[in-house]
C-alpha atoms as a PDB file:
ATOM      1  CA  UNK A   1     -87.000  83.655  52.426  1.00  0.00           C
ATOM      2  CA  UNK A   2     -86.614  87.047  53.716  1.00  0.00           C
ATOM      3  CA  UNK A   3     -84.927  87.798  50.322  1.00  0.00           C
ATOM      4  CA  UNK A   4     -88.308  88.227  48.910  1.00  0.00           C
ATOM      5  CA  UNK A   5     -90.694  89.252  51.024  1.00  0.00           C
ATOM      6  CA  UNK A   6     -89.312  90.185  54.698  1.00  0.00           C
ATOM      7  CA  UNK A   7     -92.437  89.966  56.639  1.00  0.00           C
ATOM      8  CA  UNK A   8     -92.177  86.041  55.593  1.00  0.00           C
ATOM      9  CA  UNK A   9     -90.117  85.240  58.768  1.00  0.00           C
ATOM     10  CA  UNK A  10     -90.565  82.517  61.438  1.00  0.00           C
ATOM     11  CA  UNK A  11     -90.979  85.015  63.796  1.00  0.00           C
ATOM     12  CA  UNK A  12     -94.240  87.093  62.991  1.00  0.00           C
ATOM     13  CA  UNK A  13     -94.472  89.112  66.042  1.00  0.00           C
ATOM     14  CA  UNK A  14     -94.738  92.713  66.189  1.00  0.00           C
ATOM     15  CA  UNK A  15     -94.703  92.854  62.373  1.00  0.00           C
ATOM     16  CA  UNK A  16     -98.365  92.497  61.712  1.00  0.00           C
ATOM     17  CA  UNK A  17    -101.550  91.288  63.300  1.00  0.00           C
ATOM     18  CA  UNK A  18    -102.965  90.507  66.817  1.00  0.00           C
ATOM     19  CA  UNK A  19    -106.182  90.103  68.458  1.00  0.00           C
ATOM     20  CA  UNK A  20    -108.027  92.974  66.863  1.00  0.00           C
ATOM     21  CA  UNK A  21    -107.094  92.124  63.193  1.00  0.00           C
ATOM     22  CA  UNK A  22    -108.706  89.896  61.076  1.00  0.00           C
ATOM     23  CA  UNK A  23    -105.233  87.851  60.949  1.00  0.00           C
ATOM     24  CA  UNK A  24    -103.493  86.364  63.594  1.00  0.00           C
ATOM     25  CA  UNK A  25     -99.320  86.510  63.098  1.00  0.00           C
ATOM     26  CA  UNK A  26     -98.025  82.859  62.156  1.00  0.00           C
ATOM     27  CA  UNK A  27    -101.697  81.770  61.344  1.00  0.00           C
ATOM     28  CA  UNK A  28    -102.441  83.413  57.585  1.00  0.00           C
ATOM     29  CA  UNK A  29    -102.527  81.905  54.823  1.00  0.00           C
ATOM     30  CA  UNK A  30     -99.641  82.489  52.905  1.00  0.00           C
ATOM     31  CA  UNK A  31    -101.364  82.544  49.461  1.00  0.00           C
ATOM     32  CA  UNK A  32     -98.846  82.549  46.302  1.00  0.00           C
ATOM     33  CA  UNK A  33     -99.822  85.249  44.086  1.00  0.00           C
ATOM     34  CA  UNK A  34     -98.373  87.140  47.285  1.00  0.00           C
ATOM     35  CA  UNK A  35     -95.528  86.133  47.930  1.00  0.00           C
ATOM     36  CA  UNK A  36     -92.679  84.229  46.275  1.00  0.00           C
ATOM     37  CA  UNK A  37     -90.359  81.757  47.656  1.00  0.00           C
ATOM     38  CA  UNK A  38     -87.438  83.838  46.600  1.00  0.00           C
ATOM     39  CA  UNK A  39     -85.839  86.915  44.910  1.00  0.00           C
ATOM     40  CA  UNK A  40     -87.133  87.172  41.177  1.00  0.00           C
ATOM     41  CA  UNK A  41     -83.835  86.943  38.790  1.00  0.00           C
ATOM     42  CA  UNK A  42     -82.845  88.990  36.167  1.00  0.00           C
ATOM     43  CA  UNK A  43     -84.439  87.429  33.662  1.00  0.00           C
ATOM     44  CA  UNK A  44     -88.033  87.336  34.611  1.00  0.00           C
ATOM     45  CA  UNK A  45     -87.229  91.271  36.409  1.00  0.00           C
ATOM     46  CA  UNK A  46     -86.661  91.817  32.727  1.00  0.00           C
ATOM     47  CA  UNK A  47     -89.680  90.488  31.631  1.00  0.00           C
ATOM     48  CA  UNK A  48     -91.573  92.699  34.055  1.00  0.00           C
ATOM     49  CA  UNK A  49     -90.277  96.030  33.100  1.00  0.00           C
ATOM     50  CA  UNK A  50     -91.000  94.993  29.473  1.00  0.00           C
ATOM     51  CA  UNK A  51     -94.689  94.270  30.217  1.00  0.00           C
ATOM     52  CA  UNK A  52     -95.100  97.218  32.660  1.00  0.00           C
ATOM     53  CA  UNK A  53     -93.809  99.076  29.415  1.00  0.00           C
ATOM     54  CA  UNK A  54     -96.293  97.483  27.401  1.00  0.00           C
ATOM     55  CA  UNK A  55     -99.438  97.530  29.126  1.00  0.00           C
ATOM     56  CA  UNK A  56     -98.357 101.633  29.861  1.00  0.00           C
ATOM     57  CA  UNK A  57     -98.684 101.758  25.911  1.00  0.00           C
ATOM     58  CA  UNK A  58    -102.180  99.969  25.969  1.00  0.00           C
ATOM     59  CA  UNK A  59    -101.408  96.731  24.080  1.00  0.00           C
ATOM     60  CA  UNK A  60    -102.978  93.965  26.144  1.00  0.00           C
ATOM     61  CA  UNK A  61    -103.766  91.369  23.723  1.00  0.00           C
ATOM     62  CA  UNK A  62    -101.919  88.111  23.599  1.00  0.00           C
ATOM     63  CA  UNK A  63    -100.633  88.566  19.737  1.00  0.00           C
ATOM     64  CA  UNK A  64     -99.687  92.446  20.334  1.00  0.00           C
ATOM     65  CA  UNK A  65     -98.090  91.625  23.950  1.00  0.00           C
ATOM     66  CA  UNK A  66     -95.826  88.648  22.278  1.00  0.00           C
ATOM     67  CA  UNK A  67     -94.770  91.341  19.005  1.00  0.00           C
ATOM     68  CA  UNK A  68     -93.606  93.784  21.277  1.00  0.00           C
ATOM     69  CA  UNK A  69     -91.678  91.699  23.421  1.00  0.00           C
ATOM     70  CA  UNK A  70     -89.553  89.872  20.398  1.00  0.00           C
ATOM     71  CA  UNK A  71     -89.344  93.658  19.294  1.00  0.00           C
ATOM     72  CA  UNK A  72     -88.048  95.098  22.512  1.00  0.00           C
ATOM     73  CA  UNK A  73     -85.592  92.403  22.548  1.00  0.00           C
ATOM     74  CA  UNK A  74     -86.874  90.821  25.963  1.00  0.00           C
ATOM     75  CA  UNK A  75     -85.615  86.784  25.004  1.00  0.00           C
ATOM     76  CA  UNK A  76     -88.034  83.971  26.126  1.00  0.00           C
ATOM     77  CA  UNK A  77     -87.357  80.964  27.865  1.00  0.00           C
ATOM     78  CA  UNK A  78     -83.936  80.030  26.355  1.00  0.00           C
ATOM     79  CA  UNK A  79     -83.037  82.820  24.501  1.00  0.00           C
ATOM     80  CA  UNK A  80     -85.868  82.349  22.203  1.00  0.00           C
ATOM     81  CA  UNK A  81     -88.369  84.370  20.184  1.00  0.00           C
ATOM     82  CA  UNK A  82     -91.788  84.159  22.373  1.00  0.00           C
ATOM     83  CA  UNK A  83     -94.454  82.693  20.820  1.00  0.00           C
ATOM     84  CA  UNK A  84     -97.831  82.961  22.447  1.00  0.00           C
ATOM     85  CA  UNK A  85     -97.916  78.880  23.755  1.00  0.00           C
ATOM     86  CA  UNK A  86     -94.105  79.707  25.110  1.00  0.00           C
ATOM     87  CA  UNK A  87     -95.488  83.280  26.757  1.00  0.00           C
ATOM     88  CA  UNK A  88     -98.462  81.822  28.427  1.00  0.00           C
ATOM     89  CA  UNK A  89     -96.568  78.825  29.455  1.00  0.00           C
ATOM     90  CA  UNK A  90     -93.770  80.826  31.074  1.00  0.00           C
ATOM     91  CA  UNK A  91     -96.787  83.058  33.035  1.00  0.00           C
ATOM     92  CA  UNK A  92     -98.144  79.590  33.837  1.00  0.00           C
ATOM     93  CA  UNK A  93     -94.862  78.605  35.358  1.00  0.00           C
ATOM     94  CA  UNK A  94     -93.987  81.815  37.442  1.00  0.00           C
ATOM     95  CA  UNK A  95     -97.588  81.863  38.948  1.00  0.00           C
ATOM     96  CA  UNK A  96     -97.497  78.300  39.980  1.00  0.00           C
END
């Protein structure tokens, strides 16, 4: 696992924590919007540049979001066009 997020080691100690924090090392809760189980791949680091691109141009709405990225060229799931049922699916997936 260290792949994706290094401080996700057996061994917590001396990387964060002890009796004065509000965490204790090898006791947190390792919640998953923060922290993966491994390395993103290319296709969904793709994805992520294209929205960071996307939101930095101020289109946030489903429709406008699912335009641009068939525009830009950034496949779906498959090599497809992205629909909005495919796009929320596939956020659905990689936040599971």
């Amino acid at each position: 696992m260290s792949d994706a997020n290094p401080w996700l080691g057996p061994d917590l100690a001396g990387t964060k924590g002890g009796e004065h924090t509000l965490e204790r090392p090898g006791e947190a809760r390792n919640l998953v919007w923060q922290s993966r189980a491994a390395p993103p791949s290319e296709a969904e680091n793709r994805l992520a540049d294209a929205l960071q691109r996307i939101f930095a141009d101020a289109v946030y709405d489903l429709p406008g979001i699912v335009a641009r990225l068939n525009q830009v060229g950034v496949a779906g799931p498959g090599g497809a066009l992205w629909t909005e049922a495919s796009f929320a699916g596939e956020l659905a997936r990689l936040g599971a």
